[in-house]
N, C-alpha and C. Protein backbone atom coordinates (compact mmCIF):
# COMPACT_ATOMS: atom_id res chain seq x y z
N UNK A 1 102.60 103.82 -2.29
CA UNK A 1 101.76 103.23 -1.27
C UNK A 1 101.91 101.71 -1.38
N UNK A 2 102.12 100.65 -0.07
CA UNK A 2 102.30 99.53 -0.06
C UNK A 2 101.03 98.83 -0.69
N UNK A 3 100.89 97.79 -0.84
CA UNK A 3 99.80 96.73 -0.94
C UNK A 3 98.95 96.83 0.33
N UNK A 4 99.63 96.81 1.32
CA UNK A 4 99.12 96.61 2.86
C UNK A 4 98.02 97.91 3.31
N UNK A 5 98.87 98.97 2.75
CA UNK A 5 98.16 100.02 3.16
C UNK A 5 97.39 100.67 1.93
N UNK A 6 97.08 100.04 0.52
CA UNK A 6 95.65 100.33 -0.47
C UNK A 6 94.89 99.68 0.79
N UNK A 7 95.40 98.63 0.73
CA UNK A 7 93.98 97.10 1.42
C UNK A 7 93.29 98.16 2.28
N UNK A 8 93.84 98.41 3.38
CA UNK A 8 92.91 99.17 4.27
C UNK A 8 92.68 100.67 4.14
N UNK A 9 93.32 101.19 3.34
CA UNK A 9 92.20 102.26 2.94
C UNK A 9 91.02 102.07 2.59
N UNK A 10 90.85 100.50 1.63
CA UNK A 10 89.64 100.37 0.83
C UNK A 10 88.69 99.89 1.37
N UNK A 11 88.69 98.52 1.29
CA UNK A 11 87.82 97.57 2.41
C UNK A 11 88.25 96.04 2.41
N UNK A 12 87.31 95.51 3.64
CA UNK A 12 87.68 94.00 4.03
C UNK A 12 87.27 93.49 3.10
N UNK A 13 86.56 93.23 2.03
CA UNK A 13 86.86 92.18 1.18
C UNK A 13 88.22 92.29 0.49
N UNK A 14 89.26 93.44 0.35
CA UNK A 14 90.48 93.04 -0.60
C UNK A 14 91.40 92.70 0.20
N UNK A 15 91.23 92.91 1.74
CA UNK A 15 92.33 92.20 2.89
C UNK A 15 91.92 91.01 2.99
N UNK A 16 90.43 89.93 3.03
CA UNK A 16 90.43 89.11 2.92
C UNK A 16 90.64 87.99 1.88
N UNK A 17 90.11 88.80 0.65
CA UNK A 17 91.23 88.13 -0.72
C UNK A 17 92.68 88.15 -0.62
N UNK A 18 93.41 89.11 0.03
CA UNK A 18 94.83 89.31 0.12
C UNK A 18 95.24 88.12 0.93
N UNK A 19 94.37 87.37 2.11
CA UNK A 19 94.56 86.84 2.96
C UNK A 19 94.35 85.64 2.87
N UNK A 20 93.58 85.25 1.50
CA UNK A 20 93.16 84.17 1.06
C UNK A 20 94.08 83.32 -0.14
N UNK A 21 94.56 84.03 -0.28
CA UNK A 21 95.45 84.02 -1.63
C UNK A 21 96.80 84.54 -1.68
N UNK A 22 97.54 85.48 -0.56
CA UNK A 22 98.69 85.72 -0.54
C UNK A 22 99.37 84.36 0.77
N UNK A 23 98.63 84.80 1.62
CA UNK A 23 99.26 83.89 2.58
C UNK A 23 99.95 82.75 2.94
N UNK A 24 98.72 82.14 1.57
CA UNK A 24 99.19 80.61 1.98
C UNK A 24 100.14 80.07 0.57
N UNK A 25 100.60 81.31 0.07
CA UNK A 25 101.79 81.25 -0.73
C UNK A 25 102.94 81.23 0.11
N UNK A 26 103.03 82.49 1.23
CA UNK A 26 104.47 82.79 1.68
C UNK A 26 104.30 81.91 2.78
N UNK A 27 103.51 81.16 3.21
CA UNK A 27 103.46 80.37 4.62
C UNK A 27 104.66 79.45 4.72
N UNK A 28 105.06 79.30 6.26
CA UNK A 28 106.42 78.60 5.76
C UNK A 28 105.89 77.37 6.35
N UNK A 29 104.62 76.82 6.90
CA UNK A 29 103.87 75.80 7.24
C UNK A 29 104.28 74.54 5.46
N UNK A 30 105.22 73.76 5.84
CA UNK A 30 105.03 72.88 4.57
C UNK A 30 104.03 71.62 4.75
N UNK A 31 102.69 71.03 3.77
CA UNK A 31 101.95 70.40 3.59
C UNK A 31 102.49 69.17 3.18
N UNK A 32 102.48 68.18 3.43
CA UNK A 32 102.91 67.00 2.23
C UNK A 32 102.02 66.76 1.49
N UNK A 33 102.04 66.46 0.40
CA UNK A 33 100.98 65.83 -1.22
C UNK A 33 100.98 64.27 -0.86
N UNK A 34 102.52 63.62 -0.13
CA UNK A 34 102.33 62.49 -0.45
C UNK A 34 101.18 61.80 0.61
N UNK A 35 100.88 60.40 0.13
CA UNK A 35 100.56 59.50 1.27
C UNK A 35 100.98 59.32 2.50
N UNK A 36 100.72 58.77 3.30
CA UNK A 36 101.60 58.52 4.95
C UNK A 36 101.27 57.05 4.70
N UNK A 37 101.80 56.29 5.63
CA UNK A 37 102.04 54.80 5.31
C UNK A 37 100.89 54.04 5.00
N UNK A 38 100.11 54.22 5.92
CA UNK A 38 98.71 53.26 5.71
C UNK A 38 98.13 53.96 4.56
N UNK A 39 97.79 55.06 4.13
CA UNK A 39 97.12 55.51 3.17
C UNK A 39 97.93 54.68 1.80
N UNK A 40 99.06 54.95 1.49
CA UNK A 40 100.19 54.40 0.68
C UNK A 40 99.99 52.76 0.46
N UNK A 41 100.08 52.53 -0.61
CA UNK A 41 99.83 50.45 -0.70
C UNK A 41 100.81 50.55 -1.65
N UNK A 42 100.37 49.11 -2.98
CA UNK A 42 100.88 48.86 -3.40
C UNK A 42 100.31 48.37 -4.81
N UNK A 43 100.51 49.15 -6.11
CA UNK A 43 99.49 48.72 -7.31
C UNK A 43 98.18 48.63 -6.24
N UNK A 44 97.45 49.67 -5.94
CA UNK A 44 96.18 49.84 -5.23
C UNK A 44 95.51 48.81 -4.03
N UNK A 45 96.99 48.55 -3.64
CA UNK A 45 96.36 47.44 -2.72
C UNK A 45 96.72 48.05 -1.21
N UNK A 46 96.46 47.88 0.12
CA UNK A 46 97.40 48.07 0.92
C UNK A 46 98.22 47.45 1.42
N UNK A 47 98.88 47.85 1.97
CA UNK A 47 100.51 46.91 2.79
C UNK A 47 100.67 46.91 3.83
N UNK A 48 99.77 47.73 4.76
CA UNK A 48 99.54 48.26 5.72
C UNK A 48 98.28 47.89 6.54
N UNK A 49 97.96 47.65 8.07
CA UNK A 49 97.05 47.72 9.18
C UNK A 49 97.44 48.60 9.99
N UNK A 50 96.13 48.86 10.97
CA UNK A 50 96.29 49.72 11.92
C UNK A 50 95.66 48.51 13.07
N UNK A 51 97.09 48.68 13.96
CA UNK A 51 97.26 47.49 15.55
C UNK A 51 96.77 48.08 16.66
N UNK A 52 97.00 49.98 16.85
CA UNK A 52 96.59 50.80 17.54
C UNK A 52 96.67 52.17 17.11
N UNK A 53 95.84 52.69 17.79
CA UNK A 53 95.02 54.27 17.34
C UNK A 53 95.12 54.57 18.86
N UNK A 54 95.51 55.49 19.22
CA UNK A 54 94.87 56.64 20.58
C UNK A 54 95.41 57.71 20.13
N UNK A 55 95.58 58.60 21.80
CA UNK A 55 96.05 59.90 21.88
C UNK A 55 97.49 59.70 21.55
N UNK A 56 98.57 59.11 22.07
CA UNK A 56 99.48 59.27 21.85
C UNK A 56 100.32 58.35 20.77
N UNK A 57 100.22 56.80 20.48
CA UNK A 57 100.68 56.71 18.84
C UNK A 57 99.71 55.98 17.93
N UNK A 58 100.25 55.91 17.11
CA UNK A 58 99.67 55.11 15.72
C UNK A 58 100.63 53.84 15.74
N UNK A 59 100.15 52.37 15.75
CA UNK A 59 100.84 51.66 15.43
C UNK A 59 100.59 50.99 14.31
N UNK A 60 101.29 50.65 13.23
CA UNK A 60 101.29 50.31 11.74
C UNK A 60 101.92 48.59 11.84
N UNK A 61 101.33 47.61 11.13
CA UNK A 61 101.85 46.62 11.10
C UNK A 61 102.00 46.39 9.68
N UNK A 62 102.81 46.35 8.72
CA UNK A 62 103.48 46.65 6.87
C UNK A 62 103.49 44.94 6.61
N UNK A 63 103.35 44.89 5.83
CA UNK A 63 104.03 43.23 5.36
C UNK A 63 103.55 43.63 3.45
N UNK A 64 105.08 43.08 3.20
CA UNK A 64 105.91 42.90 2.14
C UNK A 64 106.08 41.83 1.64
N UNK A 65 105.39 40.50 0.17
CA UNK A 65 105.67 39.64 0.18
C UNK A 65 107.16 40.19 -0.75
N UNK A 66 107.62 39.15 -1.58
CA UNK A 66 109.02 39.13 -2.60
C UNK A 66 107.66 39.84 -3.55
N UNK A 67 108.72 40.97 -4.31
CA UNK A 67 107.67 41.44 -5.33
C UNK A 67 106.60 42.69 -4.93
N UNK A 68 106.78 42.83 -3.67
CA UNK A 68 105.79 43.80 -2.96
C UNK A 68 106.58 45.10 -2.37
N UNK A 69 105.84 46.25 -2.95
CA UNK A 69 107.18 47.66 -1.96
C UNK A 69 105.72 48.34 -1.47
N UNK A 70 105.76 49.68 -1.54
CA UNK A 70 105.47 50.72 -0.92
C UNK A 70 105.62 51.68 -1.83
N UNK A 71 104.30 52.30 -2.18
CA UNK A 71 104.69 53.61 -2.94
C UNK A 71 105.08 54.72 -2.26
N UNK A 72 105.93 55.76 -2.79
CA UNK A 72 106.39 57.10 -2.36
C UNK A 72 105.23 57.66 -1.13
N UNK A 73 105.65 57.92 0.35
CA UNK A 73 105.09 57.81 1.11
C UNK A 73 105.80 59.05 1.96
N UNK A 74 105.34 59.28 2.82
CA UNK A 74 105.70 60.35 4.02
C UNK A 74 105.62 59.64 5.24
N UNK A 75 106.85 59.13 5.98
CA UNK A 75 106.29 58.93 7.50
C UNK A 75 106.47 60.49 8.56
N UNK A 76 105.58 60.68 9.63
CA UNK A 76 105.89 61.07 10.55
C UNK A 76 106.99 60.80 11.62
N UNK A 77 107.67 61.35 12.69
CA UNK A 77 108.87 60.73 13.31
C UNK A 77 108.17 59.27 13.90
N UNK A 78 108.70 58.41 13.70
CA UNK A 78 108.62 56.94 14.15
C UNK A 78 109.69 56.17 14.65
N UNK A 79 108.78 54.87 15.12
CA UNK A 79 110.02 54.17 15.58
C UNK A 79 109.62 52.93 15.18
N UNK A 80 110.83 51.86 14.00
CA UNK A 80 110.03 50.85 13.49
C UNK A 80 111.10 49.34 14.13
N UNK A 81 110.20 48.45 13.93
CA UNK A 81 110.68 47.44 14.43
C UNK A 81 110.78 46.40 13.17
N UNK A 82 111.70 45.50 12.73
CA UNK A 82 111.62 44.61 11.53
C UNK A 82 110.89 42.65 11.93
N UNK A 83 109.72 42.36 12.39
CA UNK A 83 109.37 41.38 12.63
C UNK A 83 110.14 40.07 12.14
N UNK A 84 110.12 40.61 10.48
CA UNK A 84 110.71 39.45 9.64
C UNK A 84 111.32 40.17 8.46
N UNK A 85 112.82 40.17 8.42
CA UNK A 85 113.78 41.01 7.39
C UNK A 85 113.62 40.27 5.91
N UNK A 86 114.08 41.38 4.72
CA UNK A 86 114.36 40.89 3.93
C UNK A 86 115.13 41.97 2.83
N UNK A 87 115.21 41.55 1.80
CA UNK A 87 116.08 42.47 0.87
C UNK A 87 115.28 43.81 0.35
N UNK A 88 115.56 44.79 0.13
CA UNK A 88 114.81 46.06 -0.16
C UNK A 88 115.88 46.87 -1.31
N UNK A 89 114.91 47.25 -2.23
CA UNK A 89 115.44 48.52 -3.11
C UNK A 89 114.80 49.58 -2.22
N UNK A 90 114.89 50.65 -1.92
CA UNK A 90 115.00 52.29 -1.36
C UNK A 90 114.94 53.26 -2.30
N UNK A 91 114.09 53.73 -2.32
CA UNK A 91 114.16 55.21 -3.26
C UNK A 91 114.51 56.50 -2.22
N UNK A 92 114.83 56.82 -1.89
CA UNK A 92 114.96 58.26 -1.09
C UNK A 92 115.47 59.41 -1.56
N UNK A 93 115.79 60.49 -0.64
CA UNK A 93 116.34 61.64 -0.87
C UNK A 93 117.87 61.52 -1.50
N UNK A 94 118.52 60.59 -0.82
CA UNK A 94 119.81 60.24 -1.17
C UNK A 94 120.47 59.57 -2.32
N UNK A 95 118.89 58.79 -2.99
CA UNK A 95 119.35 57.85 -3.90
C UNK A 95 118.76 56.64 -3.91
N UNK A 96 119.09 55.82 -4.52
CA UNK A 96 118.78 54.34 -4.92
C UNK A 96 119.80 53.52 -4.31
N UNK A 97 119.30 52.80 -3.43
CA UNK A 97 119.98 51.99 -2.77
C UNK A 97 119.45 50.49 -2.80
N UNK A 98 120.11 49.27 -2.60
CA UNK A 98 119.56 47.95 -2.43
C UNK A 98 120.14 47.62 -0.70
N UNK A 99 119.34 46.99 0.28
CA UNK A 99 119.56 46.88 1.88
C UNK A 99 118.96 45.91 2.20
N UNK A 100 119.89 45.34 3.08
CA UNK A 100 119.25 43.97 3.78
C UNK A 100 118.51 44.37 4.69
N UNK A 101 117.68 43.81 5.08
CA UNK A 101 117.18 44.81 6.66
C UNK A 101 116.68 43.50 7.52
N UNK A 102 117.28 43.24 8.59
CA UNK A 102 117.31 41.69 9.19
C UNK A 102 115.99 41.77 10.07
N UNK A 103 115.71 40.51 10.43
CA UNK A 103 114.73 40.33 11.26
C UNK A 103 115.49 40.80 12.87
N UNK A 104 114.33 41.72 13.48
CA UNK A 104 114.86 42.19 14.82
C UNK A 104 115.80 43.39 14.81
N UNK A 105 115.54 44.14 13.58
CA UNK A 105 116.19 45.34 13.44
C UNK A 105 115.32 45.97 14.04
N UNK A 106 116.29 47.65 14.28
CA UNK A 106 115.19 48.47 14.79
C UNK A 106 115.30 49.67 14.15
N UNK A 107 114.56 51.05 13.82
CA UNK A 107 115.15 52.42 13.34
C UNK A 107 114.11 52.96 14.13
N UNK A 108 114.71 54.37 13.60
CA UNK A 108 114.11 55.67 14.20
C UNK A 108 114.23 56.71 13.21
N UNK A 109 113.22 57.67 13.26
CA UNK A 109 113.20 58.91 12.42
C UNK A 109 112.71 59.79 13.81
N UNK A 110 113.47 61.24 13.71
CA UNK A 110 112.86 62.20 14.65
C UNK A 110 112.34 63.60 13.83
N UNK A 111 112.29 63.24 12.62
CA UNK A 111 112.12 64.31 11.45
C UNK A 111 110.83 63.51 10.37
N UNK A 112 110.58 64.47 9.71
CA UNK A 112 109.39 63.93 8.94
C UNK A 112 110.32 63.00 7.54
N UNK A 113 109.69 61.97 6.88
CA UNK A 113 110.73 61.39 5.94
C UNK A 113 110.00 61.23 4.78
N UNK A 114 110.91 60.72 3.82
CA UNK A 114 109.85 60.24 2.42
C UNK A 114 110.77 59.34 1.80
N UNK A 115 110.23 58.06 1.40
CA UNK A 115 110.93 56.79 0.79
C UNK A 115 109.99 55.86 -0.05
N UNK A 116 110.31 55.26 -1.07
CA UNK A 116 109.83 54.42 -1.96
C UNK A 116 110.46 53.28 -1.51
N UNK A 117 109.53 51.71 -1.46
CA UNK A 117 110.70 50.54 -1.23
C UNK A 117 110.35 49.52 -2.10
N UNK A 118 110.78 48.32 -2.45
CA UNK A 118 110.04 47.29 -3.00
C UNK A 118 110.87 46.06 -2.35
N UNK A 119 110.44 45.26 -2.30
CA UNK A 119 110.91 43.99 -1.61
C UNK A 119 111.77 43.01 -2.58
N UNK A 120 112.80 43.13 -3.02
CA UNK A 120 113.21 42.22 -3.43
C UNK A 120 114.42 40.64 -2.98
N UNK A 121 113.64 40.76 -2.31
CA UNK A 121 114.22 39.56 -1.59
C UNK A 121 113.43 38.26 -1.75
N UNK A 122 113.71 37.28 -1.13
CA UNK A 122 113.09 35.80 -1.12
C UNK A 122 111.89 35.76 0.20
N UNK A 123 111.66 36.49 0.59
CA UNK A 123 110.92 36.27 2.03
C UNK A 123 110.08 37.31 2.31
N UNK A 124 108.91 36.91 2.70
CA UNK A 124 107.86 38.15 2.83
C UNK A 124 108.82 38.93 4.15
N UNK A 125 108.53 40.40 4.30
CA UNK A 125 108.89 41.55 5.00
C UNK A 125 108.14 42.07 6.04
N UNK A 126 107.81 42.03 7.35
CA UNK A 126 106.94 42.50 8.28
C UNK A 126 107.83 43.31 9.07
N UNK A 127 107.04 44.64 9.48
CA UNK A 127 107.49 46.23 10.38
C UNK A 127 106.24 46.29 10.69
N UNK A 128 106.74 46.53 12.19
CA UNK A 128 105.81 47.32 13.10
C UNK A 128 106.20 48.85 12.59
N UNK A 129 105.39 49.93 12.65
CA UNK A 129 105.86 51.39 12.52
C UNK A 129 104.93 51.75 13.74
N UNK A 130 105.13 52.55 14.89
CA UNK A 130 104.86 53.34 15.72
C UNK A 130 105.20 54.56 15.64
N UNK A 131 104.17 55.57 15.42
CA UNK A 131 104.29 56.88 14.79
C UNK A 131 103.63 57.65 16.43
N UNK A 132 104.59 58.94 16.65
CA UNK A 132 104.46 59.67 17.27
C UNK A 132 103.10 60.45 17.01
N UNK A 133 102.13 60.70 18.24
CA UNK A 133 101.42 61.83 17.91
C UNK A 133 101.64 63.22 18.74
């Protein structure tokens, strides 16, 4: 006899324990643990404002002095703009990288992401981030 079919021979409390406790094992719904940008600072500080809030985005304004990153973070798909560039270490999926990232750059993510940065450059760092809702 399956699991499925004790449960309901017996009663709703062992389908609702089953349901409480099996489910959200096999769920293929993935949660992130990490921060998202504004929540995310820096040695407990933030790095981050919020420029706009509605229905449709979140806009994030970041600033980075020399010496300043971003802890391990989650963005949603976004689209960021670089106000004022500067040098960056990158932690990501891929690796450790060092990147210039110029003033008047632009990116895009259409997937959910996760990156560590720190500023090591000579010049404070400002991004707009506009996050899809």
């Amino acid at each position: 006899m399956s699991i499925i079919t004790h449960i309901k021979k017996n009663n709703l409390f062992e389908l609702v324990t089953f349901l409480l406790i099996i489910l959200p094992i096999v769920s293929c719904k993935h949660q992130n643990t990490l921060p998202d940008p504004l929540e995310a600072g820096w040695n407990n500080k933030a790095v981050c404002e919020v420029l706009e809030d509605n229905d449709n985005i979140r806009v994030l304004k970041c600033s980075f002095p020399p010496g300043i990153g971003h802890e391990k973070h989650y963005h949603n798909p976004h689209f960021g703009y670089t106000l004022a560039g500067s040098t960056f270490k990158i932690k990501d999926t891929t690796g450790i990288r060092e990147v210039h990232v110029p003033t008047d750059y632009s990116f895009s993510k259409d997937e959910i992401s996760t990156h560590e940065v720190l500023n090591i450059g000579d010049s404070t760092a400002v991004f707009l981030i506009i996050e899809y809702k």
